[in-house]
C-alpha atoms as a PDB file:
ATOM      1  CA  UNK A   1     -52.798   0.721 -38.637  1.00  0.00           C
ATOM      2  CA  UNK A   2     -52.342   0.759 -42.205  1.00  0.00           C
ATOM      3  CA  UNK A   3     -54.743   4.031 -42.475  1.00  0.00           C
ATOM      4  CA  UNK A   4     -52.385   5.524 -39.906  1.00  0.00           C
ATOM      5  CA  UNK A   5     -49.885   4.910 -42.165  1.00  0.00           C
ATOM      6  CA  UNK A   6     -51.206   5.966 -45.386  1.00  0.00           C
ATOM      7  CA  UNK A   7     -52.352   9.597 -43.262  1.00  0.00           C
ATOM      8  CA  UNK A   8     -48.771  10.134 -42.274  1.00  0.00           C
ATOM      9  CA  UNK A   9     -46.851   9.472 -45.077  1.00  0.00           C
ATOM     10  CA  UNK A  10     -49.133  11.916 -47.152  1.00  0.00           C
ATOM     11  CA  UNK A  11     -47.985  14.952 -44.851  1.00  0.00           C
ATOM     12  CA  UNK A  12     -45.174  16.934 -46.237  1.00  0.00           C
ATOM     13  CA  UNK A  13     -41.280  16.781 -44.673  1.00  0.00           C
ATOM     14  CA  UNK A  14     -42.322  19.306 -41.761  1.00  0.00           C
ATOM     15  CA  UNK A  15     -45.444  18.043 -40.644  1.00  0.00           C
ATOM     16  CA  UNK A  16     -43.709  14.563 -40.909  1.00  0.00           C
ATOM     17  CA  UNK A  17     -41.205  15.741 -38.569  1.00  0.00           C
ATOM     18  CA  UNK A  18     -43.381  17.519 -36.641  1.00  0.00           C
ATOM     19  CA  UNK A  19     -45.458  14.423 -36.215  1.00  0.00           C
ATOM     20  CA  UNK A  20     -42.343  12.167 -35.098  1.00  0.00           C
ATOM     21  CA  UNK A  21     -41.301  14.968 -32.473  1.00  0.00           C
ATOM     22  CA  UNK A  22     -44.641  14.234 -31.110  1.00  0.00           C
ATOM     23  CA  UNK A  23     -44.272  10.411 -31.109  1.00  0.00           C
ATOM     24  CA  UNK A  24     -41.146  11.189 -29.486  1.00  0.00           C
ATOM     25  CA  UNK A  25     -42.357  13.052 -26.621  1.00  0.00           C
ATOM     26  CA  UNK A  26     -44.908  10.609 -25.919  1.00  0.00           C
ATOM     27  CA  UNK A  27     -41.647   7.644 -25.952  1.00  0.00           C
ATOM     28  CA  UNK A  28     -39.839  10.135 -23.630  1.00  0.00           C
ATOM     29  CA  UNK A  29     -42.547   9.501 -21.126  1.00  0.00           C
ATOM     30  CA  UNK A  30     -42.183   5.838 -20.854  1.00  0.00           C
ATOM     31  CA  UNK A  31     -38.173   6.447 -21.135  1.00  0.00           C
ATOM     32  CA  UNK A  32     -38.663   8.637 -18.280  1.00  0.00           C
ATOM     33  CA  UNK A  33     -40.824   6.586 -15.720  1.00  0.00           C
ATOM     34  CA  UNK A  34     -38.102   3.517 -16.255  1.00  0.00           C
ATOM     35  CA  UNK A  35     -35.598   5.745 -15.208  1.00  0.00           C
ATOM     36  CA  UNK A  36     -37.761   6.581 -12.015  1.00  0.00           C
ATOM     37  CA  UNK A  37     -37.738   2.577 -11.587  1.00  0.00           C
ATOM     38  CA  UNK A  38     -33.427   3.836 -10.611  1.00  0.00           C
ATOM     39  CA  UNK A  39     -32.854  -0.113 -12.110  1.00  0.00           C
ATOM     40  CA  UNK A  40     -31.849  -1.008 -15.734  1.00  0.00           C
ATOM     41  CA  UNK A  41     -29.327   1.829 -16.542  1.00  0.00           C
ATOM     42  CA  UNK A  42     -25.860  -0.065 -15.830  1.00  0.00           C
ATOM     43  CA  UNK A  43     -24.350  -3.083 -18.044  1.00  0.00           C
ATOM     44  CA  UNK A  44     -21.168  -4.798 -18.692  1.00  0.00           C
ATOM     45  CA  UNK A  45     -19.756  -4.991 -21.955  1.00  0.00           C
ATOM     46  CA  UNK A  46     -18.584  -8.461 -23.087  1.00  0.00           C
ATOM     47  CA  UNK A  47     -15.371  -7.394 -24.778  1.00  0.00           C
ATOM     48  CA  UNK A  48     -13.990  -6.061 -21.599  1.00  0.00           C
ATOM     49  CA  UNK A  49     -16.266  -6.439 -18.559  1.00  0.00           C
ATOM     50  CA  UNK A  50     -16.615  -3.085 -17.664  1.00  0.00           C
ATOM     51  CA  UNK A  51     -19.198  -1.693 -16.231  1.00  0.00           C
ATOM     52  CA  UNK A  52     -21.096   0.704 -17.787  1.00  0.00           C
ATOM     53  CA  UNK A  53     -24.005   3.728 -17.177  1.00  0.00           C
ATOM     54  CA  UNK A  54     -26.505   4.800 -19.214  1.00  0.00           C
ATOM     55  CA  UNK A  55     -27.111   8.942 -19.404  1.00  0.00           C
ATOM     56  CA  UNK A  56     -30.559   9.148 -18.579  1.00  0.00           C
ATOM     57  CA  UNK A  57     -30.753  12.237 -19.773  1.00  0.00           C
ATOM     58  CA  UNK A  58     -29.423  11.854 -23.196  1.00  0.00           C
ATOM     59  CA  UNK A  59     -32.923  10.819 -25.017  1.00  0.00           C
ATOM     60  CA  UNK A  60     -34.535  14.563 -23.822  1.00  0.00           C
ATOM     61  CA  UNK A  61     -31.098  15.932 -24.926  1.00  0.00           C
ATOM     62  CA  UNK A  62     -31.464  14.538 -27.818  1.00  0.00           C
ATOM     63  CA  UNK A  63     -34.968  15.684 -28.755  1.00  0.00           C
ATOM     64  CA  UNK A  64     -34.445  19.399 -27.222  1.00  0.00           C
ATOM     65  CA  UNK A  65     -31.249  19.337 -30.553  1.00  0.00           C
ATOM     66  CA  UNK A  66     -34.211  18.320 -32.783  1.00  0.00           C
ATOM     67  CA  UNK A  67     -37.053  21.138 -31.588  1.00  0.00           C
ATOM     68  CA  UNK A  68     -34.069  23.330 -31.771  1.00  0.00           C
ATOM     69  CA  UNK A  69     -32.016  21.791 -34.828  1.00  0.00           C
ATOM     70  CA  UNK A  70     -28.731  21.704 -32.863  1.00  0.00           C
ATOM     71  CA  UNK A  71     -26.577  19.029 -33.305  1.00  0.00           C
ATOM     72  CA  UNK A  72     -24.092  18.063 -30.617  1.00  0.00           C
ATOM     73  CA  UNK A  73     -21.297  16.114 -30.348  1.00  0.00           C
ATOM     74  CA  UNK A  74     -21.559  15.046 -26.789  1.00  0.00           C
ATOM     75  CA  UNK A  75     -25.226  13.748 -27.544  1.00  0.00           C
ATOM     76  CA  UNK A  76     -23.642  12.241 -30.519  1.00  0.00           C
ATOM     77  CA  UNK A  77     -20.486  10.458 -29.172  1.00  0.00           C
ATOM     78  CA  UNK A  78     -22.939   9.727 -25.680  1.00  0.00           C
ATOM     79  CA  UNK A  79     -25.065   7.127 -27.870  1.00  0.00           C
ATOM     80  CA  UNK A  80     -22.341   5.121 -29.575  1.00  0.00           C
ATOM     81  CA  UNK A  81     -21.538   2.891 -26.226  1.00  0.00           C
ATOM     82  CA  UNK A  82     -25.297   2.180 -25.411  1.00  0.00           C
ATOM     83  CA  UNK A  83     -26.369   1.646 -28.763  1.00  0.00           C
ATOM     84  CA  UNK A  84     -23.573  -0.970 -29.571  1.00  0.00           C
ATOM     85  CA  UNK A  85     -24.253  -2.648 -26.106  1.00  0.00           C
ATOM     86  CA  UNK A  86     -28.190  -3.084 -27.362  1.00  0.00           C
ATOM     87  CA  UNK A  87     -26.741  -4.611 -30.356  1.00  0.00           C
ATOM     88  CA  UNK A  88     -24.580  -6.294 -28.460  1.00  0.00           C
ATOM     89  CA  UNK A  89     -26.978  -7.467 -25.662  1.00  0.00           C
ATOM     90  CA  UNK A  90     -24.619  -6.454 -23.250  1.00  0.00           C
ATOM     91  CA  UNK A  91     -27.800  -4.043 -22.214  1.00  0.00           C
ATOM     92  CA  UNK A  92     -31.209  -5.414 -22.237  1.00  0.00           C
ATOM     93  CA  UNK A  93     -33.737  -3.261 -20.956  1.00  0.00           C
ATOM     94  CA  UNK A  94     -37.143  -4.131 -21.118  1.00  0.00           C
ATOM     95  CA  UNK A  95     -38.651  -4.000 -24.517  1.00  0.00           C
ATOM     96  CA  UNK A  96     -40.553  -0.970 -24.780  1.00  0.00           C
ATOM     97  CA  UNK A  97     -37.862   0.922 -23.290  1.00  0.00           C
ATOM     98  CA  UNK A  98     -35.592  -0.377 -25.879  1.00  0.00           C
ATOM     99  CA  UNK A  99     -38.265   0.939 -28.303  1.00  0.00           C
ATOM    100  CA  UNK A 100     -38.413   4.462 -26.790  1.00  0.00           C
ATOM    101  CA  UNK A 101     -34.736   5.066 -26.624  1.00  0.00           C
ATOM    102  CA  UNK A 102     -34.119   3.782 -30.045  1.00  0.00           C
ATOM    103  CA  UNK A 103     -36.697   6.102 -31.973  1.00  0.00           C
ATOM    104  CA  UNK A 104     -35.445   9.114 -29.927  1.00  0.00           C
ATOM    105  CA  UNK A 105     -32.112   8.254 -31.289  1.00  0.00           C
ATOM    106  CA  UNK A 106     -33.495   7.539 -34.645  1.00  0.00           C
ATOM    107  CA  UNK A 107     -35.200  11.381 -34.829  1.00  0.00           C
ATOM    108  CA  UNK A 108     -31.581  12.374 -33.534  1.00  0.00           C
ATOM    109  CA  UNK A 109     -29.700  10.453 -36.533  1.00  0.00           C
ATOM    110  CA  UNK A 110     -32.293  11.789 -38.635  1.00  0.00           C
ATOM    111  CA  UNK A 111     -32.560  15.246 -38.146  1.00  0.00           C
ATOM    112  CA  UNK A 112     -29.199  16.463 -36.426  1.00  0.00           C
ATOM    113  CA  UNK A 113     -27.143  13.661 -38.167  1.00  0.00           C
ATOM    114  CA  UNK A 114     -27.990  13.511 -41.254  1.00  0.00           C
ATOM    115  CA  UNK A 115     -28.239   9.982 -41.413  1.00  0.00           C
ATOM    116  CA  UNK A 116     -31.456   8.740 -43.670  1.00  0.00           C
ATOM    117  CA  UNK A 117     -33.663   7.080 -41.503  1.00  0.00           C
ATOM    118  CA  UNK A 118     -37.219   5.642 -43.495  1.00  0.00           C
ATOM    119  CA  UNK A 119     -39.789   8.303 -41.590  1.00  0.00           C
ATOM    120  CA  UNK A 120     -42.488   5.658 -40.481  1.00  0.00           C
ATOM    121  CA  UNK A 121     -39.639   3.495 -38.706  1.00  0.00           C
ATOM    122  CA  UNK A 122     -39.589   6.254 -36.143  1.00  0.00           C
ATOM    123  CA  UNK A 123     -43.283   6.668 -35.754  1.00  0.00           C
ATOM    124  CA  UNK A 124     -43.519   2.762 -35.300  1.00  0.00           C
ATOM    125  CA  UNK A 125     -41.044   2.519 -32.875  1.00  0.00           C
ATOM    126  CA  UNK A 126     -42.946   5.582 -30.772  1.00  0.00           C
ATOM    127  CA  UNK A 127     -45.818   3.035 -30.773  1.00  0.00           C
ATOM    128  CA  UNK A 128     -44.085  -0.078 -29.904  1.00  0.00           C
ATOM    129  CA  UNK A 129     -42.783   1.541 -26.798  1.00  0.00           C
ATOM    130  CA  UNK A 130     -46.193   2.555 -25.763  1.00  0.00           C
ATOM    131  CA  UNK A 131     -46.761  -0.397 -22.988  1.00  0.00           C
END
């Protein structure tokens, strides 16, 4: 692994990018059969008890603002709920799933949010949802 490493972090910004969109797609896969599985995508919140439901399609929405560098609000303000309720474990999905939806909102932050987010801790994420 730590080869893997040392190859991506000497790519410049673009092919580091470039490289994560990958990763990405391939976590969009496994985000995409659990959401075939039609279980998983509803929680309650433990402040409230209401029920909530996951967007399915917010991780591809997400990576289509990336390949086109276009932020949105509405992906934006459709992540806040879910990702409190993983830190919350109000919603537990399975583990790589967690892992998948995370870096896909990680490339978001990073690229459409301007949030810094270290570059490898979205490739390893990609891998750690690979089941």
């Amino acid at each position: 692994m730590n080869d893997y490493y040392n190859k991506f972090m000497a790519l410049n910004a673009e092919a580091k990018k470039q490289s994560q969109i990958q990763a990405c797609q391939q976590a969009l896969i496994v985000w995409n059969e659990f959401v075939k599985q039609g279980k998983g995508l509803s929680y309650h919140d433990s402040i409230v008890g209401m029920k909530h439901t996951i967007n399915s399609n917010l991780p591809k929405l997400a990576l289509l603002a990336v390949i086109n560098n276009q932020a949105s609000e509405e992906i934006s303000k459709g992540y806040l709920e879910p990702i409190t309720a993983l830190q919350d474990m109000d919603w537990q999905p399975p583990e790589p799933i967690e892992f998948a939806y995370c870096a896909i909102y990680n490339l978001y932050r990073k690229y459409c949010g301007g949030v810094e987010v270290d570059d490898w801790f979205i490739i390893n994420q990609c891998i750690s949802s690979q089941v």
